[in-house]
Protein backbone atom coordinates (compact mmCIF):
# COMPACT_ATOMS: atom_id res chain seq x y z
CA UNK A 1 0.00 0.00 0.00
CA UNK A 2 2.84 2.42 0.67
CA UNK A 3 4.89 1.91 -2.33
CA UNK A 4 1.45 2.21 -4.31
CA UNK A 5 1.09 5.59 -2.60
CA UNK A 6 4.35 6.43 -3.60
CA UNK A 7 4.03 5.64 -6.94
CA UNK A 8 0.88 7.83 -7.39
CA UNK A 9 2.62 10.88 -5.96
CA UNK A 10 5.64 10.02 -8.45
CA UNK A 11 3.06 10.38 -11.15
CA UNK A 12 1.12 13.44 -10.05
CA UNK A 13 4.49 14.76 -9.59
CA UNK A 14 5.45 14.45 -13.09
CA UNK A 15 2.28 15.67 -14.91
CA UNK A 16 2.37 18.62 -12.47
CA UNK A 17 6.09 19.40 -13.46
CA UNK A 18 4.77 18.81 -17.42
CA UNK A 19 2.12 21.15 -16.96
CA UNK A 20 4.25 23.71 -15.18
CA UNK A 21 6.76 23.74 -18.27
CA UNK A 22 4.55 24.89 -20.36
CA UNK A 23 5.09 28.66 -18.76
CA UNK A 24 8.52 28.34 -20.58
CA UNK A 25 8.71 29.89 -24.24
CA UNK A 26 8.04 27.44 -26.78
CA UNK A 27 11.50 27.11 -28.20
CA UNK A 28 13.40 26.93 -25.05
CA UNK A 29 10.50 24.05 -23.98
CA UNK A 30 11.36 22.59 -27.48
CA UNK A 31 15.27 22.34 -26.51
CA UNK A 32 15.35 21.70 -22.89
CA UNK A 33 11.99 20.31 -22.18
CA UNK A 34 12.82 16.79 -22.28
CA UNK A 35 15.80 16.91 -20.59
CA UNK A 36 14.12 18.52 -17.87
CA UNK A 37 11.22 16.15 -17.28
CA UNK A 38 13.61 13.27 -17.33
CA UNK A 39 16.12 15.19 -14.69
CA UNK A 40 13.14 15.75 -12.90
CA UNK A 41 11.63 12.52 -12.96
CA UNK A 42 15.07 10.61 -11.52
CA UNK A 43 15.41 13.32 -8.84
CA UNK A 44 11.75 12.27 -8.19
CA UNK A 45 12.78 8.32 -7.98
CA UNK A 46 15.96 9.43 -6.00
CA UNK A 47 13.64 11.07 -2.87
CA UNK A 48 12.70 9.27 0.52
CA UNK A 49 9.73 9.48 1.68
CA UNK A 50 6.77 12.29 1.44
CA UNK A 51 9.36 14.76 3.12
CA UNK A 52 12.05 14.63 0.76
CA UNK A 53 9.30 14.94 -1.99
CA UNK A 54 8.07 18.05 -0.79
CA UNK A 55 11.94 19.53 0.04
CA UNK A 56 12.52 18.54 -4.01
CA UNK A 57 8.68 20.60 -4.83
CA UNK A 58 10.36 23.37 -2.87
CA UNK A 59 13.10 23.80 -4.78
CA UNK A 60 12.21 22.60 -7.76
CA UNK A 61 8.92 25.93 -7.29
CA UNK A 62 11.86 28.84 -6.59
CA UNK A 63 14.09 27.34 -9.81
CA UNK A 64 11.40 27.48 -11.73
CA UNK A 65 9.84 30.90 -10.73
CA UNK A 66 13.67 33.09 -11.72
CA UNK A 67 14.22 30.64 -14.76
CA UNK A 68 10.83 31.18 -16.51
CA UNK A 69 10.99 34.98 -15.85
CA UNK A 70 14.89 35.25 -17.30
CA UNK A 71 13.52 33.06 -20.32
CA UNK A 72 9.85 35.32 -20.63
CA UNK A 73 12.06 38.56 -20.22
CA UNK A 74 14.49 37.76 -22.59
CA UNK A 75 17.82 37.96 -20.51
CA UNK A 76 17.84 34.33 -21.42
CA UNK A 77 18.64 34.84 -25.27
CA UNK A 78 20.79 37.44 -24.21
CA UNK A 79 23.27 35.66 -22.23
CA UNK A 80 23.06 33.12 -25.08
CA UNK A 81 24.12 35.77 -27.07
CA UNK A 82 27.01 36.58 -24.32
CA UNK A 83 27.99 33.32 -24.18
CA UNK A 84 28.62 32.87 -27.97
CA UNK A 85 30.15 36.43 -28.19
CA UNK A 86 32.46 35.34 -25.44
CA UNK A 87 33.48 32.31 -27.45
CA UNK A 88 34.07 33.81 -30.78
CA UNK A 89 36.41 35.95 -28.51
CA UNK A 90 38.16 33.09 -27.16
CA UNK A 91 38.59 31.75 -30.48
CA UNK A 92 40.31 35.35 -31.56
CA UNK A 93 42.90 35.47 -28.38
CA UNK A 94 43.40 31.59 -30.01
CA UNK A 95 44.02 32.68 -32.82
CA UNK A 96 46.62 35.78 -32.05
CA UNK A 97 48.33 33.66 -29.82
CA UNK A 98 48.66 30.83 -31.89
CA UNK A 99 50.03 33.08 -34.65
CA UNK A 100 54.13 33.06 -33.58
CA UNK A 101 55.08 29.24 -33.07
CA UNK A 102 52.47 28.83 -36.37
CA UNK A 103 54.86 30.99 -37.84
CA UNK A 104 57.83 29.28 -36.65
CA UNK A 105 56.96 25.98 -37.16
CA UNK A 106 55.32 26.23 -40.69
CA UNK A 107 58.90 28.36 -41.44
CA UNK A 108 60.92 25.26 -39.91
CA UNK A 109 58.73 22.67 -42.17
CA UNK A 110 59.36 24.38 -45.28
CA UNK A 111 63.15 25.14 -44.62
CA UNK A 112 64.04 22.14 -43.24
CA UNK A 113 61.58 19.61 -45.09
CA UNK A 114 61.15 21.01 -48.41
CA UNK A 115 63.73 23.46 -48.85
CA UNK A 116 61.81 26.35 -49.24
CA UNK A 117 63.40 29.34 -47.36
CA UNK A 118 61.50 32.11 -47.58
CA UNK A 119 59.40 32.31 -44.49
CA UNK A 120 62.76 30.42 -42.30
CA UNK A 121 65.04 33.56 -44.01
CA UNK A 122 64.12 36.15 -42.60
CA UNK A 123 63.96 34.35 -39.77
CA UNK A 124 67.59 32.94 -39.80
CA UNK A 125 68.77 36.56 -40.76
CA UNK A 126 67.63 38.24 -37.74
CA UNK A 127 69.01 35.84 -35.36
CA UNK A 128 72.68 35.44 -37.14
CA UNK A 129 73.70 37.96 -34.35
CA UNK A 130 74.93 35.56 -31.75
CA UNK A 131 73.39 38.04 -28.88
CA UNK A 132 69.66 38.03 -30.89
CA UNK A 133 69.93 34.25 -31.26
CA UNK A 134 71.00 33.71 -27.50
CA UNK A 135 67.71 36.02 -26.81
CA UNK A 136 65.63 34.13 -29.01
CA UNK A 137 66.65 30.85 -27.72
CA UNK A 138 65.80 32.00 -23.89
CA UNK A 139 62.43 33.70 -24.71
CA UNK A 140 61.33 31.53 -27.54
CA UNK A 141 60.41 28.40 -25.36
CA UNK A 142 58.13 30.87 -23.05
CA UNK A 143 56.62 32.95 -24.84
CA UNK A 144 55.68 29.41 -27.70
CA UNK A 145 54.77 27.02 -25.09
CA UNK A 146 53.19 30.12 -22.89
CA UNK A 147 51.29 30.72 -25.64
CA UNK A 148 49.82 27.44 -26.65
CA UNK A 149 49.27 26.67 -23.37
CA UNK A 150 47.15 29.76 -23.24
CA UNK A 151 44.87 28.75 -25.99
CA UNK A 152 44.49 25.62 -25.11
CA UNK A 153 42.99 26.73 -21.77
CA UNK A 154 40.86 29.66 -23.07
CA UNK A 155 39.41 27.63 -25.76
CA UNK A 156 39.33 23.95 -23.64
CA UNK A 157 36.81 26.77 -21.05
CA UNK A 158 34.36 27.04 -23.43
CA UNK A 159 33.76 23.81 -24.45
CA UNK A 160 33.44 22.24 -21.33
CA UNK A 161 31.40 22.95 -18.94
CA UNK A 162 32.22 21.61 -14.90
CA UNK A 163 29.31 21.91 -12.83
CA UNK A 164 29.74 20.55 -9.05
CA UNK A 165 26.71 19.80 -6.44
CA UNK A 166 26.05 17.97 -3.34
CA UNK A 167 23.49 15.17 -3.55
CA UNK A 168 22.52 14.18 0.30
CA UNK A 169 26.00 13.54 1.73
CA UNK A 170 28.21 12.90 -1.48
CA UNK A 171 29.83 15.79 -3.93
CA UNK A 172 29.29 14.90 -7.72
CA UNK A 173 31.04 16.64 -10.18
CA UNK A 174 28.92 16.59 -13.88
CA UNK A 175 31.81 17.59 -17.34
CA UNK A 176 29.68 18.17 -20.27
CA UNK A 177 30.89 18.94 -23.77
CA UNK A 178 29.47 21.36 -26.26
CA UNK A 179 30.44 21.24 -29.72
CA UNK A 180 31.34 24.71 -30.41
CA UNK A 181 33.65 24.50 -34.11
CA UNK A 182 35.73 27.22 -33.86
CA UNK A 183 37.09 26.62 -30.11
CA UNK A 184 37.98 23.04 -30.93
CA UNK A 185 39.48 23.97 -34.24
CA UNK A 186 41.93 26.41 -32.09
CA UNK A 187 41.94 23.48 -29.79
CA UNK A 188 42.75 20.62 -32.57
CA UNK A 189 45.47 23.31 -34.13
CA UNK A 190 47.18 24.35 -30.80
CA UNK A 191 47.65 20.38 -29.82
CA UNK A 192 48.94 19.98 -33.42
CA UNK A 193 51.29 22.52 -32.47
CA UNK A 194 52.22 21.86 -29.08
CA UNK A 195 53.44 18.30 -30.37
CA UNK A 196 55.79 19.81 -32.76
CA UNK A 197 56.99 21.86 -30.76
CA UNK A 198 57.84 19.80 -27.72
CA UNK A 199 59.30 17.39 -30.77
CA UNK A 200 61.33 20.10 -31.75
CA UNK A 201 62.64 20.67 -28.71
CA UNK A 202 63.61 16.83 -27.93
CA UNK A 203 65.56 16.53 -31.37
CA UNK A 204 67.43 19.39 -30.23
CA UNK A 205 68.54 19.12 -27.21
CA UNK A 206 68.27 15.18 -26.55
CA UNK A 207 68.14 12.89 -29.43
CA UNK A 208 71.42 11.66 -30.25
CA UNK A 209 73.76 13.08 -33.22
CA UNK A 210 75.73 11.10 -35.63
């Protein structure tokens, strides 16, 4: 008898929720509304009792009451907006600091693979000064590896997204990815060029010489 009773609040529970989704604009109830009757339904399943039934209702009532009026006011769309600004501006920093060791290495390729010179050069002609070439070869490493590094993190940010909670006496961390092209392109290029570099660097300095 109790675990019918239970069951019957589980389903009120879940038309109620159903019904109450319907205050959210069509299109965000077209994108998220699954999702958030099955999130809803396992926290549901997850409760103990009539009391931690109602404690989920409570919550669940005071979510719902600031998301629907972000989503009916618009601030919703605009921190969309925000959020994809703020990635195409990742994907720029990505880009600018991505541009010296892409210079460098695509310079070292063509030198030093196919014999074509004129991007190395230049390059080569700067640094023929022993004092330029010592400060090359001291900065160089940072300001490459700094770089990438950089890029990689900016652009790794806003594709994943780390959200942490506490569910009754454990603390679960969620990782989602969102496939956003031009963040992983800057993402795919940087590793590209992260592994030359620190190839570079091994030939030079480690691998033997016959």
């Amino acid at each position: 008898m109790l675990r019918r009773g239970q069951d019957r609040n589980l389903r009120v529970s879940e038309r109620v929720y159903r019904t109450l989704l319907k205050m959210y604009p069509r299109d965000f109830r077209r994108e998220y509304g699954s999702q958030m009757e099955q999130a809803f339904r396992d926290l549901c399943r997850e409760q103990r009792g009539t009391g931690g039934l109602a404690r989920l209702w409570a919550s669940t009532i005071l979510d719902l009451a600031s998301s629907v009026i972000v989503q009916r006011s618009g601030l919703g769309r605009i921190r969309e907006k925000e959020m994809v600004l703020r990635d195409y501006r990742m994907a720029g920093l990505g880009v600018a600091l991505l541009l010296a060791p892409l210079y460098f290495v695509s310079a070292s390729l063509l030198k030093y693979g196919l014999g074509v010179g004129f991007l190395f050069d230049p390059l080569e002609f700067l640094l023929s000064e022993p004092g330029r070439r010592y400060v090359f070869n001291l900065v160089s490493p940072v300001v490459f590896l700094g770089g990438l590094g950089l890029a990689l993190a900016l652009n790794t940010y806003s594709v994943l997204r780390l959200n942490v909670g506490r569910e009754e006496d454990a603390i679960v961390s969620t990782v989602r990815l969102e496939v956003k092209l031009l963040n992983l392109a800057m993402i795919a290029v940087g590793s590209l060029l992260l592994v030359t570099l620190l190839g570079y660097v091994f030939l030079e300095n480690f691998a033997y010489r016959y």
